[in-house]
C-alpha atoms as a PDB file:
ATOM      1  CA  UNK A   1      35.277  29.996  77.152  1.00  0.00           C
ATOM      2  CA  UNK A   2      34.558  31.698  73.536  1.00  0.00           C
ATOM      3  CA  UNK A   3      33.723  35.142  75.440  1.00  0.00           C
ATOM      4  CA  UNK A   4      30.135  35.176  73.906  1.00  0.00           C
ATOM      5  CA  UNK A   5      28.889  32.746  76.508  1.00  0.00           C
ATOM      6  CA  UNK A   6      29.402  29.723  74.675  1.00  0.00           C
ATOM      7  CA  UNK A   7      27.348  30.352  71.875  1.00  0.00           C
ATOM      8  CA  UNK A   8      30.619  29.852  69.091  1.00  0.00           C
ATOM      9  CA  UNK A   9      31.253  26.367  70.847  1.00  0.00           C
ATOM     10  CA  UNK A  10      27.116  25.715  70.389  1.00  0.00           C
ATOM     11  CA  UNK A  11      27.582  26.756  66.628  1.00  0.00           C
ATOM     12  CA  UNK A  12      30.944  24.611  66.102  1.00  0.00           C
ATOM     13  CA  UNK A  13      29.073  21.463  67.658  1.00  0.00           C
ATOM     14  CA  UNK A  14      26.157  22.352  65.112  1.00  0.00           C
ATOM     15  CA  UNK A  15      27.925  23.330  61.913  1.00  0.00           C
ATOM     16  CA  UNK A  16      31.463  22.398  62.050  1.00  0.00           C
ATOM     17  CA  UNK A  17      34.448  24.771  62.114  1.00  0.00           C
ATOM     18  CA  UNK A  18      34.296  28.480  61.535  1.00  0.00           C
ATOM     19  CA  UNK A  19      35.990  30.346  58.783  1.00  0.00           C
ATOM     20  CA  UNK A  20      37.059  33.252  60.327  1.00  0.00           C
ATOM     21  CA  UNK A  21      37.655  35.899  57.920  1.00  0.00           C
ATOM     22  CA  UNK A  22      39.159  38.713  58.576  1.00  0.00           C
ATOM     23  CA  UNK A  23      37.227  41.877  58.458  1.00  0.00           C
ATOM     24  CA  UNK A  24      39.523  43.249  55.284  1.00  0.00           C
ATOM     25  CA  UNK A  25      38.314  40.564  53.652  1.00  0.00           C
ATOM     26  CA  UNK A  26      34.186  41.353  53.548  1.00  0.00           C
ATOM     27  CA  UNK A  27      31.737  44.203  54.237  1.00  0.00           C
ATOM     28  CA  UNK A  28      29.353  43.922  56.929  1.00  0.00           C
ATOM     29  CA  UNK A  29      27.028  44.318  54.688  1.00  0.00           C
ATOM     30  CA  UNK A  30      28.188  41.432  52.630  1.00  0.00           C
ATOM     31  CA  UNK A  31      28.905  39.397  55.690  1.00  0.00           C
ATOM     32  CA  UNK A  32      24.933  39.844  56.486  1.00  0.00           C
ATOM     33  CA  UNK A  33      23.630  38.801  53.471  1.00  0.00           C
ATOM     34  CA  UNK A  34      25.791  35.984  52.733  1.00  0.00           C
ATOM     35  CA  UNK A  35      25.318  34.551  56.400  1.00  0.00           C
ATOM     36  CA  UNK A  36      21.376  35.108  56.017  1.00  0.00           C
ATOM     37  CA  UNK A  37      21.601  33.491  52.673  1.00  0.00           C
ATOM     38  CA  UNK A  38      23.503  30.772  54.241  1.00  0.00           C
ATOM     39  CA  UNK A  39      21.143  30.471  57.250  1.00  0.00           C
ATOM     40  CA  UNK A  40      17.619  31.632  55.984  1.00  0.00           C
ATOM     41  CA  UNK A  41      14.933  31.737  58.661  1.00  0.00           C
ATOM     42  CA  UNK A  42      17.706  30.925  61.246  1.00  0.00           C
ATOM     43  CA  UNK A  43      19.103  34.936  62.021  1.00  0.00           C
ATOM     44  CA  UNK A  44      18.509  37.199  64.219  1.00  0.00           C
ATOM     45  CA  UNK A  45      20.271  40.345  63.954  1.00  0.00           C
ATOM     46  CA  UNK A  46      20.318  42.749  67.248  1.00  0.00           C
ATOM     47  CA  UNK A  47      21.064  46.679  66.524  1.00  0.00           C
ATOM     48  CA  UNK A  48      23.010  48.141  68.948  1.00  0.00           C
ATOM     49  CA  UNK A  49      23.834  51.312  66.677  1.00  0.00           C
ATOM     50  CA  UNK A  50      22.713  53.092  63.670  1.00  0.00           C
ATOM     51  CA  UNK A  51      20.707  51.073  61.008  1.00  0.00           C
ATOM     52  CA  UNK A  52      23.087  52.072  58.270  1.00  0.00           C
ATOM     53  CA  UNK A  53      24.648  48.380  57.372  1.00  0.00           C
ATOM     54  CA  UNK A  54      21.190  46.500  57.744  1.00  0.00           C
ATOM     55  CA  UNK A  55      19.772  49.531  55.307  1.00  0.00           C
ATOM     56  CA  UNK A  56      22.374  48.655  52.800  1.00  0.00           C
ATOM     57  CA  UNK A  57      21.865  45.208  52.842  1.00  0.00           C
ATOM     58  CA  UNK A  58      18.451  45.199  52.361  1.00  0.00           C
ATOM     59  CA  UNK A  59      19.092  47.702  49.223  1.00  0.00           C
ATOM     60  CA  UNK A  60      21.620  45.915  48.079  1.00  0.00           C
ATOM     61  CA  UNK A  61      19.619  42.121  48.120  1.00  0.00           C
ATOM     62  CA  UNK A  62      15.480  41.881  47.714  1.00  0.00           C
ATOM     63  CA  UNK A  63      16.095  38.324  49.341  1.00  0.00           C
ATOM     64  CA  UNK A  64      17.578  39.643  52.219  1.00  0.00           C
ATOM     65  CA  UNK A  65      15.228  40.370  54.742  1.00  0.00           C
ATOM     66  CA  UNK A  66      13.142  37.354  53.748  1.00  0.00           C
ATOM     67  CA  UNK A  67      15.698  35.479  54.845  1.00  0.00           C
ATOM     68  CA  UNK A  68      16.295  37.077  58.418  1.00  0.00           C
ATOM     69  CA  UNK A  69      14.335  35.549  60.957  1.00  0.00           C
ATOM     70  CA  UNK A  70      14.509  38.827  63.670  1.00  0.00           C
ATOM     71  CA  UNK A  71      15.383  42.289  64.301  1.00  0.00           C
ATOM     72  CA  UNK A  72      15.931  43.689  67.352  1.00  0.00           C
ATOM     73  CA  UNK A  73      17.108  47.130  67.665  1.00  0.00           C
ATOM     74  CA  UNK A  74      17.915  49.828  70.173  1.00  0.00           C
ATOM     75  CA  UNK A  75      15.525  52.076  68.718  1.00  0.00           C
ATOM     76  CA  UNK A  76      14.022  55.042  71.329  1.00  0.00           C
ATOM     77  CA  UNK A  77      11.118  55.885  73.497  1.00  0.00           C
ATOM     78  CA  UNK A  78       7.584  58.159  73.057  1.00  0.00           C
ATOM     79  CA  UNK A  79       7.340  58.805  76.777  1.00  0.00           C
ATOM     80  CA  UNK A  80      10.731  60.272  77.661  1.00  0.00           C
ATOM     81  CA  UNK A  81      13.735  62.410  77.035  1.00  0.00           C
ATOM     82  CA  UNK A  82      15.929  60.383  74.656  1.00  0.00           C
ATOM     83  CA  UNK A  83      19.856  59.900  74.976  1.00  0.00           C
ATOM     84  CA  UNK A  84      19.807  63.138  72.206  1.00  0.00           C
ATOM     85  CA  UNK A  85      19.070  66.515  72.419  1.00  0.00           C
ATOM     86  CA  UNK A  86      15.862  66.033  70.717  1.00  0.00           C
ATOM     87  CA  UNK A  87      12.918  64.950  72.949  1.00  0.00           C
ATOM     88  CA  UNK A  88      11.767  61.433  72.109  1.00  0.00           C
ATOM     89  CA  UNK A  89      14.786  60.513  69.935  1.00  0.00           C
ATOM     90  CA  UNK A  90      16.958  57.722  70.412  1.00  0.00           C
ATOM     91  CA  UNK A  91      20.570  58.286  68.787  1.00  0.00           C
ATOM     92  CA  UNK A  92      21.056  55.029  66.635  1.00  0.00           C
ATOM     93  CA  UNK A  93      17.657  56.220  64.717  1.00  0.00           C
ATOM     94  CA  UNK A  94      18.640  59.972  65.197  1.00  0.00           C
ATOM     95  CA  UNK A  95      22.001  59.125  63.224  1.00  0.00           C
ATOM     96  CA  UNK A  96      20.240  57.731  60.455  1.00  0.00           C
ATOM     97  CA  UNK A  97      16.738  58.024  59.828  1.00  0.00           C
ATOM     98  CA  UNK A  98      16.275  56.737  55.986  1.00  0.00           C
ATOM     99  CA  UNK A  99      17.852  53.157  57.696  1.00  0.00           C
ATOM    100  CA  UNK A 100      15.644  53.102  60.259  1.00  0.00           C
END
């Protein structure tokens, strides 16, 4: 019903009402460490492209990652070609290494 199998209606019934702000409003990189400050221990934060936000964040607040409870990433592969021209390279760390 929410599009994201049900999982906004799971956090409504838990927490209340969401605030949806809209994007103009906050960074993703804010948005990530207010939520984890918010929620610490209780986040985990799947990568499906480069690492360049979740870098920031971390730079930006020491607290941050302490208060993440997961990371999982699309990251790459040692035994075969890639998706870049670059054997062994996966393009969300290709794109930016000093994130990753």
């Amino acid at each position: 019903m929410d599009g994201f199998g049900g999982t906004l209606l799971e956090y409504i019934e838990k927490y209340g009402p969401v605030n949806l702000k809209n994007v103009a409003d906050e960074s993703a990189v804010d948005f990530l460490i207010r939520i984890a400050q918010e929620f610490p221990g209780e986040i985990t934060i799947v990568c499906l492209a480069p690492l360049t936000n979740l870098g920031k964040a971390i730079k930006k607040s020491p607290d941050f990652a302490r208060n993440i409870k997961n990371v999982t990433l699309l990251g790459g592969t040692y035994l075969a070609q890639g998706n870049t021209d670059y054997f062994c390279s996966e393009f969300n760390i290709f794109k930016d290494p000093e994130a990753a």
